[in-house]
C-alpha atoms as a PDB file:
ATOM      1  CA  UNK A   1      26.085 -12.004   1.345  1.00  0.00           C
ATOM      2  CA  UNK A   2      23.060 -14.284   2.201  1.00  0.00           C
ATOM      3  CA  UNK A   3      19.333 -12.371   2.837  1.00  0.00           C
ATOM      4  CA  UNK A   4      16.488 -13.925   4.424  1.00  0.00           C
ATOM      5  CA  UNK A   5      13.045 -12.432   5.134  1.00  0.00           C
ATOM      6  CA  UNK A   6      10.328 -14.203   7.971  1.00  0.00           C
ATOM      7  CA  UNK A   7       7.495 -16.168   6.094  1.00  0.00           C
ATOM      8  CA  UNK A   8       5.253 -17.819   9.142  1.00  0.00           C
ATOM      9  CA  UNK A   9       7.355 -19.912  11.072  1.00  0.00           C
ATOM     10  CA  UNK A  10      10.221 -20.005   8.471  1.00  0.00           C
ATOM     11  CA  UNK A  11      13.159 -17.837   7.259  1.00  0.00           C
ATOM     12  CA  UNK A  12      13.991 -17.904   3.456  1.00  0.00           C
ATOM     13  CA  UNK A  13      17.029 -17.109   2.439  1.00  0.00           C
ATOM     14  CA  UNK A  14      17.882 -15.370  -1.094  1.00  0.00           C
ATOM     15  CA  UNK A  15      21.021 -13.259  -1.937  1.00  0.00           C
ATOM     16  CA  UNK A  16      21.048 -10.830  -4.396  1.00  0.00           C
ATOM     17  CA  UNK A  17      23.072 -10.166  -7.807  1.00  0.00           C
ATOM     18  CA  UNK A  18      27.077  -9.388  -8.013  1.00  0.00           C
ATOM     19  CA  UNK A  19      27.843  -6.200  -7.873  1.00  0.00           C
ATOM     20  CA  UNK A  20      24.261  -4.974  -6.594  1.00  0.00           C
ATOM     21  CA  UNK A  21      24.529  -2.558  -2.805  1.00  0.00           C
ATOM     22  CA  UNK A  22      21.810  -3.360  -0.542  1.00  0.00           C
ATOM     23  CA  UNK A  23      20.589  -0.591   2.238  1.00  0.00           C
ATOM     24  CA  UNK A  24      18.472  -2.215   4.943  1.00  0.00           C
ATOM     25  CA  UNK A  25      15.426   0.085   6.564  1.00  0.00           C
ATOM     26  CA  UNK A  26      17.757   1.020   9.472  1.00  0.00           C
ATOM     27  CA  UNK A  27      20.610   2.185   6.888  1.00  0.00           C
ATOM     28  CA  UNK A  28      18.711   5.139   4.940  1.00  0.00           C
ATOM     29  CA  UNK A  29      19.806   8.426   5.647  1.00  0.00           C
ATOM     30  CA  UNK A  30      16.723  10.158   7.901  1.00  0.00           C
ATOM     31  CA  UNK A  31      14.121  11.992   5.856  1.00  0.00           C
ATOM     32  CA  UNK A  32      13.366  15.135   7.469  1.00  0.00           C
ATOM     33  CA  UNK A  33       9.681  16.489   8.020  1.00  0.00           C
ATOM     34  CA  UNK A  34       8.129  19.405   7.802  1.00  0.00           C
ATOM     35  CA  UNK A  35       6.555  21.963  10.738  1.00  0.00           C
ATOM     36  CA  UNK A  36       3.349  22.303   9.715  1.00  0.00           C
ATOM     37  CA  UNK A  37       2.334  18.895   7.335  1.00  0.00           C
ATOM     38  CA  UNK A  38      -1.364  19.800   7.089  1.00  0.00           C
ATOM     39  CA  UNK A  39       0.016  23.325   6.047  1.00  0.00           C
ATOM     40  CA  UNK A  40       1.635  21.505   3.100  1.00  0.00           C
ATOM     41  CA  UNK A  41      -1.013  19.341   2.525  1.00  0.00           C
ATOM     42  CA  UNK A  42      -3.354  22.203   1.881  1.00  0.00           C
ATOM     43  CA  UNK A  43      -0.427  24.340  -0.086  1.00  0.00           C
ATOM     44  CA  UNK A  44       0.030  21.210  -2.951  1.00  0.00           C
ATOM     45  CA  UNK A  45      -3.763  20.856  -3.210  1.00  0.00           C
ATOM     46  CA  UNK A  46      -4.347  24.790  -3.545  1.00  0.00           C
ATOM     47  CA  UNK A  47      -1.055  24.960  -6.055  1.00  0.00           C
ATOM     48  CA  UNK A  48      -0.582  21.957  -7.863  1.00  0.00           C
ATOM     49  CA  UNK A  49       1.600  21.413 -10.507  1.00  0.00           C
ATOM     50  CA  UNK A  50       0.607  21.204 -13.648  1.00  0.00           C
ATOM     51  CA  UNK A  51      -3.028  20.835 -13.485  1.00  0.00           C
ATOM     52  CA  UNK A  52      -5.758  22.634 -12.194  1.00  0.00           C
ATOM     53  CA  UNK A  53      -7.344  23.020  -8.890  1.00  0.00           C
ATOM     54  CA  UNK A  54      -9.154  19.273  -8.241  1.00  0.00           C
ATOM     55  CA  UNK A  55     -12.630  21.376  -7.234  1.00  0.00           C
ATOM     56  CA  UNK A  56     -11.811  22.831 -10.834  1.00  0.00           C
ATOM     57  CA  UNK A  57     -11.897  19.010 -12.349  1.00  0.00           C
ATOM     58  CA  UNK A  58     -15.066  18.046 -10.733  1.00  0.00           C
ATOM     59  CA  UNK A  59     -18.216  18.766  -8.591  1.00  0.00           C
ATOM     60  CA  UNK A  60     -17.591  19.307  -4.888  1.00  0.00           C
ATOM     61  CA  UNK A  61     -17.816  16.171  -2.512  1.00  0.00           C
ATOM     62  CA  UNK A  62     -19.451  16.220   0.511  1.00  0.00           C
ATOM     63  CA  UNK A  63     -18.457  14.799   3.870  1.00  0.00           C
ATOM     64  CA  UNK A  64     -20.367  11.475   2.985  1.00  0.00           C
ATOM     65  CA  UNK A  65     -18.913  10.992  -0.800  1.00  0.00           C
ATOM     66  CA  UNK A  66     -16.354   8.227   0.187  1.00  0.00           C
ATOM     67  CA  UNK A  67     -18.916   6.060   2.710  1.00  0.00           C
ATOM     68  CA  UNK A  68     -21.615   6.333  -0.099  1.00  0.00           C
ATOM     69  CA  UNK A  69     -18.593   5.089  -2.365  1.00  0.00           C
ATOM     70  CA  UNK A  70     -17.655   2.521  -0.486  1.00  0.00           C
ATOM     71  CA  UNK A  71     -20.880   1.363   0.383  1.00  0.00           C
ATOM     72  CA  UNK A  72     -21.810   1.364  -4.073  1.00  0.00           C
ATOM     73  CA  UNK A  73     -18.472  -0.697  -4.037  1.00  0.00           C
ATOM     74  CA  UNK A  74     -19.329  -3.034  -1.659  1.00  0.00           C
ATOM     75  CA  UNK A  75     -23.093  -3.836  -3.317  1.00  0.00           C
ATOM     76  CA  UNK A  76     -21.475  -4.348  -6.656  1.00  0.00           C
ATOM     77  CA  UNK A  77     -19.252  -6.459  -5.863  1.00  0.00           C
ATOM     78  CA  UNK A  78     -22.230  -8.864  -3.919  1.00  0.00           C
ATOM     79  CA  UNK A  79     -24.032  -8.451  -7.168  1.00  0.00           C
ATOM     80  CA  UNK A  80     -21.201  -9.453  -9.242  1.00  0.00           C
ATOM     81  CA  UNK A  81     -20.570 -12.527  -6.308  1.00  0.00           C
ATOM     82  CA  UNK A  82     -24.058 -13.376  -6.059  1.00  0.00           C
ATOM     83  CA  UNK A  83     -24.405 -13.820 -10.032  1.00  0.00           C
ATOM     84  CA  UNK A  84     -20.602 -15.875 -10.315  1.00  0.00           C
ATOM     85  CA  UNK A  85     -23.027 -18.156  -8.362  1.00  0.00           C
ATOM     86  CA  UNK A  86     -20.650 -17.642  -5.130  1.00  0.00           C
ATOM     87  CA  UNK A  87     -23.140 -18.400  -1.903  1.00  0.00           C
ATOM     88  CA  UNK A  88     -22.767 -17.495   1.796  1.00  0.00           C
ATOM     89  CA  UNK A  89     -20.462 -20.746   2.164  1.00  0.00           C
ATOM     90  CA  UNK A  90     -17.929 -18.639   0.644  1.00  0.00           C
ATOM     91  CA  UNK A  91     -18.296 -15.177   2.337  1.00  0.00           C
ATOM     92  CA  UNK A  92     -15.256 -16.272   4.586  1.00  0.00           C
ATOM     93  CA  UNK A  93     -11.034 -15.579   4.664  1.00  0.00           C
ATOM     94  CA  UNK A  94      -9.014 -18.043   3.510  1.00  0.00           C
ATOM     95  CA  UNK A  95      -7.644 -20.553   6.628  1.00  0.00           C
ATOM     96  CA  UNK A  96      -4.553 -19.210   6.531  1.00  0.00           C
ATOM     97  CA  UNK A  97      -5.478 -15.442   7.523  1.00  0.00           C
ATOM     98  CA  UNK A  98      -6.732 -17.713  10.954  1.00  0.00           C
ATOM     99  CA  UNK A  99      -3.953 -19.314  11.061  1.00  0.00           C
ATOM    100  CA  UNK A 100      -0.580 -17.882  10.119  1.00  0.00           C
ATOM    101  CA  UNK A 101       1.168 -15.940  12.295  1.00  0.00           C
ATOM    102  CA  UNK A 102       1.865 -11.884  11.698  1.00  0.00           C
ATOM    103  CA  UNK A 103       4.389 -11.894   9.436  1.00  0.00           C
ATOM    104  CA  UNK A 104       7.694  -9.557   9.661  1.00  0.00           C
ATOM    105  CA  UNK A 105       8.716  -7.613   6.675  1.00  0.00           C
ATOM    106  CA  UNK A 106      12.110  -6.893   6.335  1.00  0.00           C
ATOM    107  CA  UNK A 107      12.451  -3.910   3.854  1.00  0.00           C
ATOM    108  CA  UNK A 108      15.593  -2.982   1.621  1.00  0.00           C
ATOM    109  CA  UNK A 109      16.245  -0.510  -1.113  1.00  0.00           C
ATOM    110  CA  UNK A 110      18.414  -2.041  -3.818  1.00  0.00           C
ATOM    111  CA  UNK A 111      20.968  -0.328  -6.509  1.00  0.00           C
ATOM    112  CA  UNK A 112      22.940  -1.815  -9.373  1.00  0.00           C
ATOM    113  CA  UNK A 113      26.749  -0.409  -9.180  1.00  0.00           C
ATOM    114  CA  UNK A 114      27.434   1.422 -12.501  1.00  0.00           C
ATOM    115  CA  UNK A 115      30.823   0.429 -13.594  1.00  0.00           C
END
């Protein structure tokens, strides 16, 4: 059987391996959720398995810990561009993030057939 995914304007086709089974997105069985996810959330952080509590492995972070990371990040990296000699000409996306249209991703699991 002949695949294709979307790439801009074009479809490209591929197939895949004798013998292989192919479940599309739509196929897979349901996953069901749970009632209370933050409930859960909290319950694997407070009782994880095999390690220790994370405010065990570390100091505490406060509310601003992953802006103030992010913003680090971000200055490093200018740093790093600024000494590679890379100037505001090139503080821009590439064309085609302009100009390529959204592309559709068509998702599959794949399985080899034990025989």
């Amino acid at each position: 059987m002949k695949f294709y995914v979307h790439y801009g304007e074009k479809e490209l086709g591929f197939s895949f391996p004798q013998g292989w089974d192919v479940i599309s997105a739509e196929d897979r069985p349901p996953i069901s959720g749970v009632a209370d996810p933050i409930k859960e959330i909290r319950d694997v952080l407070d009782h994880p398995i095999g390690s220790p509590r994370i405010e065990v492995l570390g100091e505490p972070l406060d509310e601003n810990y992953l802006t103030n990371l992010g913003i680090s990040v971000s200055k490093t990296e200018k740093k790093f561009n600024d000494a590679a000699g890379f100037t505001k000409k090139d503080d821009r996306l590439p064309r085609f993030f302009l100009e390529e249209k959204r592309l559709r991703v068509e998702m599959f699991w794949m399985s080899q057939k034990r025989r």
